[in-house]
N, C-alpha and C. Protein backbone atom coordinates (compact mmCIF):
# COMPACT_ATOMS: atom_id res chain seq x y z
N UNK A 1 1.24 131.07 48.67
CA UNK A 1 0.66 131.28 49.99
C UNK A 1 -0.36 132.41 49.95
N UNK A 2 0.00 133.65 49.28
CA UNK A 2 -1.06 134.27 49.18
C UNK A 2 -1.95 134.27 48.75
N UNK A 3 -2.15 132.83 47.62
CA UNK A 3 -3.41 132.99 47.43
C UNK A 3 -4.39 131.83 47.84
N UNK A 4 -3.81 130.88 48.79
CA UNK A 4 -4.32 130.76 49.74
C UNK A 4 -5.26 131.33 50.97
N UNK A 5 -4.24 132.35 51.33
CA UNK A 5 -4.95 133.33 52.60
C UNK A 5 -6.11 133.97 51.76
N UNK A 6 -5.64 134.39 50.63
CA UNK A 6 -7.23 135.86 49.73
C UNK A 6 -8.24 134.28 49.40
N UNK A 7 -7.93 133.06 49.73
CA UNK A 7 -8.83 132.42 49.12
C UNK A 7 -10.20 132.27 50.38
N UNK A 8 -9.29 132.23 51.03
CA UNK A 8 -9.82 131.72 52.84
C UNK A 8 -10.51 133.21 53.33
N UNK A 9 -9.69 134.13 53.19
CA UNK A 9 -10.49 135.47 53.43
C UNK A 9 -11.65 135.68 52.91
N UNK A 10 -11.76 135.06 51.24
CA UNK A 10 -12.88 136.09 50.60
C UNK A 10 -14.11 135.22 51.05
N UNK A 11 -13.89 133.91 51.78
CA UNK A 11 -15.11 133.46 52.44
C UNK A 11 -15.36 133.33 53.33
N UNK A 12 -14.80 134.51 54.69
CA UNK A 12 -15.41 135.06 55.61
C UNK A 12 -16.96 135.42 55.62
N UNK A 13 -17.56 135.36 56.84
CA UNK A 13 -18.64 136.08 56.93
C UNK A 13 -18.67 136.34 58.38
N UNK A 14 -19.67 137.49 58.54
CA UNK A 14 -19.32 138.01 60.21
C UNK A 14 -20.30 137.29 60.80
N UNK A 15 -20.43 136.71 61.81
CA UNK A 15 -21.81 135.96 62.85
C UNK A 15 -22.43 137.24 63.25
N UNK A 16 -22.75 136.20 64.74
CA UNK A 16 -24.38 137.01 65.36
C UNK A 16 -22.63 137.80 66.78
N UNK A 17 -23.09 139.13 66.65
CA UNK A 17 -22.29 140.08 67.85
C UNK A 17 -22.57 139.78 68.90
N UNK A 18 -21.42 139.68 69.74
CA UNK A 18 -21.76 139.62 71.08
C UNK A 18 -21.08 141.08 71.84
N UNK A 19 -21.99 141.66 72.96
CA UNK A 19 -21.44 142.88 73.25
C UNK A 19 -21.26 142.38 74.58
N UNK A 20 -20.26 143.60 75.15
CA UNK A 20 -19.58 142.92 76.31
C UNK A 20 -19.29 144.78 76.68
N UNK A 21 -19.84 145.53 77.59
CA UNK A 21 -19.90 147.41 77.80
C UNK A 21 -19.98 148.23 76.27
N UNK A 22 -18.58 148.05 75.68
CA UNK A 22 -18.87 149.05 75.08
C UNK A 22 -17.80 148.83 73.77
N UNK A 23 -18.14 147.62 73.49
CA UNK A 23 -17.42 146.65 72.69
C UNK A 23 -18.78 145.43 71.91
N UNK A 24 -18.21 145.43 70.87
CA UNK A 24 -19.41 144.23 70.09
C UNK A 24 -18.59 143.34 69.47
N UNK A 25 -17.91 142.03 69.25
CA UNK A 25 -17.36 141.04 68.63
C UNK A 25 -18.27 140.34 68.01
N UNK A 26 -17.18 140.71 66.93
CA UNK A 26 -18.33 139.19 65.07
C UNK A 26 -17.58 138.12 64.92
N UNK A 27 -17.58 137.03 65.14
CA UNK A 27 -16.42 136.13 65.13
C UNK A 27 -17.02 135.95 63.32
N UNK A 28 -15.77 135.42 62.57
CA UNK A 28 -15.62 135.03 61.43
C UNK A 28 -15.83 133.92 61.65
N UNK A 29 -16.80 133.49 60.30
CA UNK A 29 -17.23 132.40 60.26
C UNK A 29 -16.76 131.70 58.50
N UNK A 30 -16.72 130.67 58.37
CA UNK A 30 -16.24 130.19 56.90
C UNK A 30 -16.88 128.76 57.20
N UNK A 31 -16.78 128.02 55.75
CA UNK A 31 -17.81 126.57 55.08
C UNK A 31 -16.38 126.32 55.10
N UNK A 32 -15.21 126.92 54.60
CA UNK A 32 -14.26 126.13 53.87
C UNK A 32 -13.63 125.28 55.21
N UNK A 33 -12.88 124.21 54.57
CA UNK A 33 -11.91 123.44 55.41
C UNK A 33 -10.41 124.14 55.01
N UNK A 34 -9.63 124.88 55.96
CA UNK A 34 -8.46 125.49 55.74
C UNK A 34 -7.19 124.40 55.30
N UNK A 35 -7.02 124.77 54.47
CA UNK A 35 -5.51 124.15 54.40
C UNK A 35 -4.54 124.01 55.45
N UNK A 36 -4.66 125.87 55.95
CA UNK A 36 -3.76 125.50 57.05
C UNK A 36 -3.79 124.70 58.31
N UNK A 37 -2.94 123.59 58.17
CA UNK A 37 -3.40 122.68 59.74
C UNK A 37 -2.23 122.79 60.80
N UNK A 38 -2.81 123.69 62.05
CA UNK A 38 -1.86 123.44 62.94
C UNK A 38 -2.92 123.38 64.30
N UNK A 39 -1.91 122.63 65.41
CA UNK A 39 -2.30 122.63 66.77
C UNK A 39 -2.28 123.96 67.92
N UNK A 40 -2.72 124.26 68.52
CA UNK A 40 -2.50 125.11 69.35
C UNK A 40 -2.09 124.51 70.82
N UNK A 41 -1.01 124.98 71.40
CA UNK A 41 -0.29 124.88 72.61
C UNK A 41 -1.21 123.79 73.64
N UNK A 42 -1.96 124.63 74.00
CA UNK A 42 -2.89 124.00 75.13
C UNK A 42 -3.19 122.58 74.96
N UNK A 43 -3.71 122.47 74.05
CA UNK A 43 -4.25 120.91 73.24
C UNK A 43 -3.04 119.98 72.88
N UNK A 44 -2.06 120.30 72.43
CA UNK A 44 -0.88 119.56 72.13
C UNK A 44 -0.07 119.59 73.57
N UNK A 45 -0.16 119.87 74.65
CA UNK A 45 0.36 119.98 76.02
C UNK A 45 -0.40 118.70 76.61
N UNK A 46 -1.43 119.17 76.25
CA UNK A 46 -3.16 117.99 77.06
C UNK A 46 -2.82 116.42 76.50
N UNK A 47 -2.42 116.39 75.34
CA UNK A 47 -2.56 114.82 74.58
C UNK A 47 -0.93 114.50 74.98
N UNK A 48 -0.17 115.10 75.19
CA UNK A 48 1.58 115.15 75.28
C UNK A 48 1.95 114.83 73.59
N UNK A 49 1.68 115.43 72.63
CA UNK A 49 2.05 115.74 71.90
C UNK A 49 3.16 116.63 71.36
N UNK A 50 3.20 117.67 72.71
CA UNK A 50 4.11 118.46 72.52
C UNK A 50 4.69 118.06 73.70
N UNK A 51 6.29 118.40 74.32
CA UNK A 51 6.52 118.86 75.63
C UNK A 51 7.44 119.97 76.02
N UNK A 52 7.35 120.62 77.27
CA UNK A 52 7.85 122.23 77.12
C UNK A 52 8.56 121.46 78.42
N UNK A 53 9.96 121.92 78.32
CA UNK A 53 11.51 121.42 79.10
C UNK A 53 11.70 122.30 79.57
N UNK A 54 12.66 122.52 80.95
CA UNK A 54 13.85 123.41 81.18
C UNK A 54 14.65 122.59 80.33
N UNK A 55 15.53 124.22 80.20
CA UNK A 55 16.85 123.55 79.57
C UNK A 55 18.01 123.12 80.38
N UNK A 56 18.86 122.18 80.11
CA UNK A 56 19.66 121.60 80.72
C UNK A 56 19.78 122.38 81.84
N UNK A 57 20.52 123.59 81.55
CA UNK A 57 21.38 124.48 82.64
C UNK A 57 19.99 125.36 82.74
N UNK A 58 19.26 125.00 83.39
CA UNK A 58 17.91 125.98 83.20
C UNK A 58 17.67 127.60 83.97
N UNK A 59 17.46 128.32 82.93
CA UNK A 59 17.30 129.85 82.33
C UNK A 59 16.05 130.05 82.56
N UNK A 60 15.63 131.47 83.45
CA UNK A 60 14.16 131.89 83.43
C UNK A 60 13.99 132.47 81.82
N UNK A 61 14.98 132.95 81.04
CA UNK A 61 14.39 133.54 79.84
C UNK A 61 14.04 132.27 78.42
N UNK A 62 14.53 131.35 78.54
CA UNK A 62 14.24 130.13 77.81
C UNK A 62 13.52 128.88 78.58
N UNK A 63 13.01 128.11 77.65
CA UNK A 63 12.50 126.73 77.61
C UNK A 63 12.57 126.18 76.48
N UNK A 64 12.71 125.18 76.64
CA UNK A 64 12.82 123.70 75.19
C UNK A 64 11.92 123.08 75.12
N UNK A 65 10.68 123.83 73.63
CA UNK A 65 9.78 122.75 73.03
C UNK A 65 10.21 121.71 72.31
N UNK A 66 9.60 120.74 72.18
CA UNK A 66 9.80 118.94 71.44
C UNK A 66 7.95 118.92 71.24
N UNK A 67 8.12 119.31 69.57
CA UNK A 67 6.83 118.86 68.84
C UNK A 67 7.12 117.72 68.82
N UNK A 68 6.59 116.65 68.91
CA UNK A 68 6.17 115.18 68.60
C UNK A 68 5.29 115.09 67.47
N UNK A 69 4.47 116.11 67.12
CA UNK A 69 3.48 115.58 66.01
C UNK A 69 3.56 116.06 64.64
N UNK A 70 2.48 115.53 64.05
CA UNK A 70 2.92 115.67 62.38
C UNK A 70 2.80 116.86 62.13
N UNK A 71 1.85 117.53 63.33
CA UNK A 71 1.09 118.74 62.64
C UNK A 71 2.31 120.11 63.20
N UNK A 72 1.98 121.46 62.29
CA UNK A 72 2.69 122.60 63.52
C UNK A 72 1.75 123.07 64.51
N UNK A 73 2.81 123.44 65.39
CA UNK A 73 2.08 123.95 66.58
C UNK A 73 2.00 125.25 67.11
N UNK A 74 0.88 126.21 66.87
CA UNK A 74 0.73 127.89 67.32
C UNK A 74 1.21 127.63 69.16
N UNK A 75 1.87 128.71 69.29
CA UNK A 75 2.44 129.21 70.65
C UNK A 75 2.30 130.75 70.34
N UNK A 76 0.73 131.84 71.25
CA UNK A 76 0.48 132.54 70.79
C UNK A 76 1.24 133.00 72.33
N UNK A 77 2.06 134.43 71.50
CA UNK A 77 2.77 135.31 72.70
C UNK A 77 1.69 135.74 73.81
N UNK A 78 2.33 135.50 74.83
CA UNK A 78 1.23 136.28 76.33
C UNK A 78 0.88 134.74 76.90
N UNK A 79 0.93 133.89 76.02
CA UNK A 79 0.36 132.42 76.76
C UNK A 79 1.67 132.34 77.69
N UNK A 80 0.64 131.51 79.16
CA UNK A 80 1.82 131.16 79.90
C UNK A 80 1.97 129.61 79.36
N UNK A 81 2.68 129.02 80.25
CA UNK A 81 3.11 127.96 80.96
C UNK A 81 3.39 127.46 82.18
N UNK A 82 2.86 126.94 82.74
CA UNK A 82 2.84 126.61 84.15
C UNK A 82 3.78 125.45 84.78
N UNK A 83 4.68 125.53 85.07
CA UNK A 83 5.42 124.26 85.87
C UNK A 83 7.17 124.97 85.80
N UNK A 84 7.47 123.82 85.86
CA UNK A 84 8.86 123.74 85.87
C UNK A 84 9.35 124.29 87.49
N UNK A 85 10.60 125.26 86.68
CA UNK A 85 10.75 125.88 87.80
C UNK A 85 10.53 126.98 88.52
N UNK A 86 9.76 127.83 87.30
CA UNK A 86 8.66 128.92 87.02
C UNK A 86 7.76 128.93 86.38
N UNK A 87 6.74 129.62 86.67
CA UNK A 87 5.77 130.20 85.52
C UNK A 87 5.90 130.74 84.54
N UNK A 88 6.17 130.59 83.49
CA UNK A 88 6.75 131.49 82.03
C UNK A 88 5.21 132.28 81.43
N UNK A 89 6.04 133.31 80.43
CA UNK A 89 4.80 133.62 79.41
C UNK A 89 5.62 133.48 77.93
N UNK A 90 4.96 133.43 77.10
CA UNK A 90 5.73 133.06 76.00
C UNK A 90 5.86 134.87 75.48
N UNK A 91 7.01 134.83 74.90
CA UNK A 91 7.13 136.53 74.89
C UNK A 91 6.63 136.89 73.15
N UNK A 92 6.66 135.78 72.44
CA UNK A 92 6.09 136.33 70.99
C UNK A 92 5.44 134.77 70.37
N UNK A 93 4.39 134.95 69.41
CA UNK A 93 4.16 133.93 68.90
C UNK A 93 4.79 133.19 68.03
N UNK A 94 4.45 131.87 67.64
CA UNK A 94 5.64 131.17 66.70
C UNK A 94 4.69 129.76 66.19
N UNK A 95 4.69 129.42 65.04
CA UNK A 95 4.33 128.39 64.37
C UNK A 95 5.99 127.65 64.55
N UNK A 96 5.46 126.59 65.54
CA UNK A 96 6.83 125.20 65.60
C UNK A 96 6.51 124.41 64.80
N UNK A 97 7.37 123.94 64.00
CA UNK A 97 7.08 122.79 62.76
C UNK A 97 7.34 121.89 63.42
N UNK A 98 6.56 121.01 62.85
CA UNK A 98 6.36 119.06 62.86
C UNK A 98 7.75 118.65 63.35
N UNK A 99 7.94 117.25 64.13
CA UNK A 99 8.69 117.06 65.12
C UNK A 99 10.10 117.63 64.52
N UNK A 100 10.14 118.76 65.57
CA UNK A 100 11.16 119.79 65.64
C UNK A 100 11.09 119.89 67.35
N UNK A 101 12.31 120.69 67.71
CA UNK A 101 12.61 121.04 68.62
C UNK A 101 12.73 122.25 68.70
N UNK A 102 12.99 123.18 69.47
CA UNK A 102 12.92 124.59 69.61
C UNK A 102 13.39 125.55 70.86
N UNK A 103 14.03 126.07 71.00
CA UNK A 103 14.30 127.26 72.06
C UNK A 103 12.96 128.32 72.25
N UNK A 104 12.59 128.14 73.23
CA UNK A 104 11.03 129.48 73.30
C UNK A 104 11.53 130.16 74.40
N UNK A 105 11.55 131.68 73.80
CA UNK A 105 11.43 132.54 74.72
C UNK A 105 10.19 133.11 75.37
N UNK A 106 10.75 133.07 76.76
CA UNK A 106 9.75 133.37 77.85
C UNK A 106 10.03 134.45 78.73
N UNK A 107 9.05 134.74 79.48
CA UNK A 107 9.95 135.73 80.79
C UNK A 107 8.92 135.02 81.79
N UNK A 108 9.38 135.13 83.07
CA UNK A 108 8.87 134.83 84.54
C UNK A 108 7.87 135.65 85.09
N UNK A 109 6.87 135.07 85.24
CA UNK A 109 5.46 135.64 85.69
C UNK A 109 4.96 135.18 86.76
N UNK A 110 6.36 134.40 87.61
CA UNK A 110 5.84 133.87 88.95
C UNK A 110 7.12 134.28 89.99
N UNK A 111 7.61 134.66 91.01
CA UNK A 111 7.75 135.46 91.95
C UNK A 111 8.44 134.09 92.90
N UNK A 112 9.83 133.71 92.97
CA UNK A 112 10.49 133.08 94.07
C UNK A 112 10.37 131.33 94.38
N UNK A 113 9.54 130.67 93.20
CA UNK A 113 9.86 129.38 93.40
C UNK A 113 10.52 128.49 92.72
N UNK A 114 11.79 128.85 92.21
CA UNK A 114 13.23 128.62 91.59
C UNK A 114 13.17 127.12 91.99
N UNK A 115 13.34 126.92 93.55
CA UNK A 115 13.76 125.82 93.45
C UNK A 115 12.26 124.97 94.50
N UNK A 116 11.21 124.71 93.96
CA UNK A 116 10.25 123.86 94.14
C UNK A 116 9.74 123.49 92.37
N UNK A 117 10.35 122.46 92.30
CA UNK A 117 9.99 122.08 91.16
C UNK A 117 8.60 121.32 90.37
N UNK A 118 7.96 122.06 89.33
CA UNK A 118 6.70 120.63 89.08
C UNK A 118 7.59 120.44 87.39
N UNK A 119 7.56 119.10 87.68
CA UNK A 119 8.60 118.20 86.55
C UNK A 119 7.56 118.43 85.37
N UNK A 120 6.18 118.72 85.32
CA UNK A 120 5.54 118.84 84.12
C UNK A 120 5.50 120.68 83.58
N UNK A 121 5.16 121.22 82.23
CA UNK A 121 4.39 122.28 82.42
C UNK A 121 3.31 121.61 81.72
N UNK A 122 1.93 122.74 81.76
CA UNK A 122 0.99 122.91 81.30
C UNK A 122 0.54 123.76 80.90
N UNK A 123 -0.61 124.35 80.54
CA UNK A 123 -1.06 125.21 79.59
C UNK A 123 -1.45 126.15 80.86
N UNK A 124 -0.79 127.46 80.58
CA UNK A 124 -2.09 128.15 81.91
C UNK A 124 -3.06 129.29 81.22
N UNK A 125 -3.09 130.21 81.64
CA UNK A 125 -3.92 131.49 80.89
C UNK A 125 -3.60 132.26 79.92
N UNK A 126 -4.20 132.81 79.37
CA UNK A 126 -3.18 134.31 78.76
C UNK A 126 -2.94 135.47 80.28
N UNK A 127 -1.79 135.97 80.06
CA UNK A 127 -1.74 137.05 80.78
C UNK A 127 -2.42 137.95 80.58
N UNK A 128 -2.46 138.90 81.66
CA UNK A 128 -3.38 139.87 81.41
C UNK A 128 -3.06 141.04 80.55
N UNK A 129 -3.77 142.12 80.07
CA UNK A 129 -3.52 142.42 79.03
C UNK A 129 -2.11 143.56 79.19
N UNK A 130 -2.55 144.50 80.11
CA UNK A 130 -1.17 145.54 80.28
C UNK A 130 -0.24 144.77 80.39
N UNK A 131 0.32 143.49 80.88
CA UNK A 131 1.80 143.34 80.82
C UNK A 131 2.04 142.66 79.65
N UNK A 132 0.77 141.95 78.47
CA UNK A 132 1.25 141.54 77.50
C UNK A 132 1.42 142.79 76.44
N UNK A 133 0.94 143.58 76.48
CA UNK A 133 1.36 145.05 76.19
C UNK A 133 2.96 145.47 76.61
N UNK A 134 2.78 145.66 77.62
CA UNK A 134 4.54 146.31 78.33
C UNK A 134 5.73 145.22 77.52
N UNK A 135 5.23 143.83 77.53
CA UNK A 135 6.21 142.68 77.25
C UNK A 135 6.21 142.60 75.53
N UNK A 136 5.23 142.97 74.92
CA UNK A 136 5.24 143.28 73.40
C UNK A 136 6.16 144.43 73.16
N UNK A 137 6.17 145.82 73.84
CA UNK A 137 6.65 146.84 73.93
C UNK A 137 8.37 146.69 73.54
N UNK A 138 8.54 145.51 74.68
CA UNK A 138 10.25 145.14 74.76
C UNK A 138 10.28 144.22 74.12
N UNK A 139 9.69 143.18 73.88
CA UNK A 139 10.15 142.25 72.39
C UNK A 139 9.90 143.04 71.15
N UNK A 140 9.24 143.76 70.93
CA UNK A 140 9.80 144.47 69.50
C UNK A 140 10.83 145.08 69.59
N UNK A 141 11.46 145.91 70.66
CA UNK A 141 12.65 146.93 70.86
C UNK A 141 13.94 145.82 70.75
N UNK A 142 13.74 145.26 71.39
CA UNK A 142 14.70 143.83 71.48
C UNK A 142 14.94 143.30 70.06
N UNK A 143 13.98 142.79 69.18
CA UNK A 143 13.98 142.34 68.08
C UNK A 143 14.68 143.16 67.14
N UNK A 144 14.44 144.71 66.76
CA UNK A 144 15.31 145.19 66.31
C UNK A 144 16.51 145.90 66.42
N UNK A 145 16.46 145.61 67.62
CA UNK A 145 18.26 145.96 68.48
C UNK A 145 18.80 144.73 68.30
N UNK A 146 18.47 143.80 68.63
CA UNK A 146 19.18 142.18 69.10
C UNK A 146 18.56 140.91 67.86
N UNK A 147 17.69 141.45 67.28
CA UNK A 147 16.96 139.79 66.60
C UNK A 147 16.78 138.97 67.27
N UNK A 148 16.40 139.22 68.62
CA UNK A 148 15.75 138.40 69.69
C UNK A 148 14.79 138.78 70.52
N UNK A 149 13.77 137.54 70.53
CA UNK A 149 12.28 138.66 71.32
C UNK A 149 12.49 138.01 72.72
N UNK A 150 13.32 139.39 73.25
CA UNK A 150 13.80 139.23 74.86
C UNK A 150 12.80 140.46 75.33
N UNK A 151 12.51 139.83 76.69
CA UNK A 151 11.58 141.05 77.54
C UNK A 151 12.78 141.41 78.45
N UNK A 152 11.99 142.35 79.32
CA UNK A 152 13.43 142.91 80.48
C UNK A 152 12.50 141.87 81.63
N UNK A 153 13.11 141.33 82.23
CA UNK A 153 12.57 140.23 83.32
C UNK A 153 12.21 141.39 84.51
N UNK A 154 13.39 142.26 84.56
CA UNK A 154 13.17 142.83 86.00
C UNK A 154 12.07 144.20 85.93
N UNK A 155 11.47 144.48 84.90
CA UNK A 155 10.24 145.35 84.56
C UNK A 155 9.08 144.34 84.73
N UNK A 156 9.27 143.40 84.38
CA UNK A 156 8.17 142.43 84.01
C UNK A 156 7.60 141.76 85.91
């Protein structure tokens, strides 16, 4: 694997900057075709490739992914999810392998509609940045207290 990644790295190159106040971004650019092939959330939500569940006895701190596809699928922490019976954010990122199933931890980023249900989720935004900060803060503390990336719901 590593020499994969130093292979893919050493043919980076930086583009044209874009500045935005007091900040300049180079997006990396590469010729190569990566080995690594995975989907990202949003797009595998859009085709129903993926689908994001309550769980049976449904929990604001969990949801149940079902990859359907061949490929894995990035779930980058701070992404929400929109439906169910809340709004979730995903509390850490995770490469889900090819049709697998999965427990994803989340915390609630929506405020009292428990019981108005939308039977789908979907892809929503990233959160904004201080609470994906505050919520990184407590999934690392969590992780090495517990080996679980739990946020505190009632800070959040």
């Amino acid at each position: 694997m590593h020499s994969v990644i130093h292979h893919c790295v050493t043919h980076l190159e930086p583009g044209k900057g874009v500045h935005f106040h007091a900040v300049t971004l180079f997006p990396l650019l590469s010729q190569l075709v990566s080995p690594l092939r995975y989907r990202v959330l949003a797009d595998a939500l859009a085709d129903g490739s993926v689908e994001v569940r309550e769980k049976p006895a449904a929990m604001v701190p969990e949801l149940w992914l079902i990859n359907h596809s061949a490929d894995p699928v990035l779930v980058l922490g701070g992404e929400e999810v929109v439906g169910g019976k809340q709004n979730r954010m995903v509390n850490a990122s995770f490469l889900i392998a090819p049709h697998s199933e999965v427990n994803l931890p989340v915390t609630c980023v929506e405020h009292g509609r428990w019981h108005r249900v939308s039977e789908r989720f979907d892809a929503g935004e990233a959160v904004y940045m201080a609470l994906r900060q505050e919520t990184t803060r407590q999934v690392y503390a969590s992780l090495r207290c517990w080996d679980r990336p739990v946020a505190d719901q009632g800070a959040v």
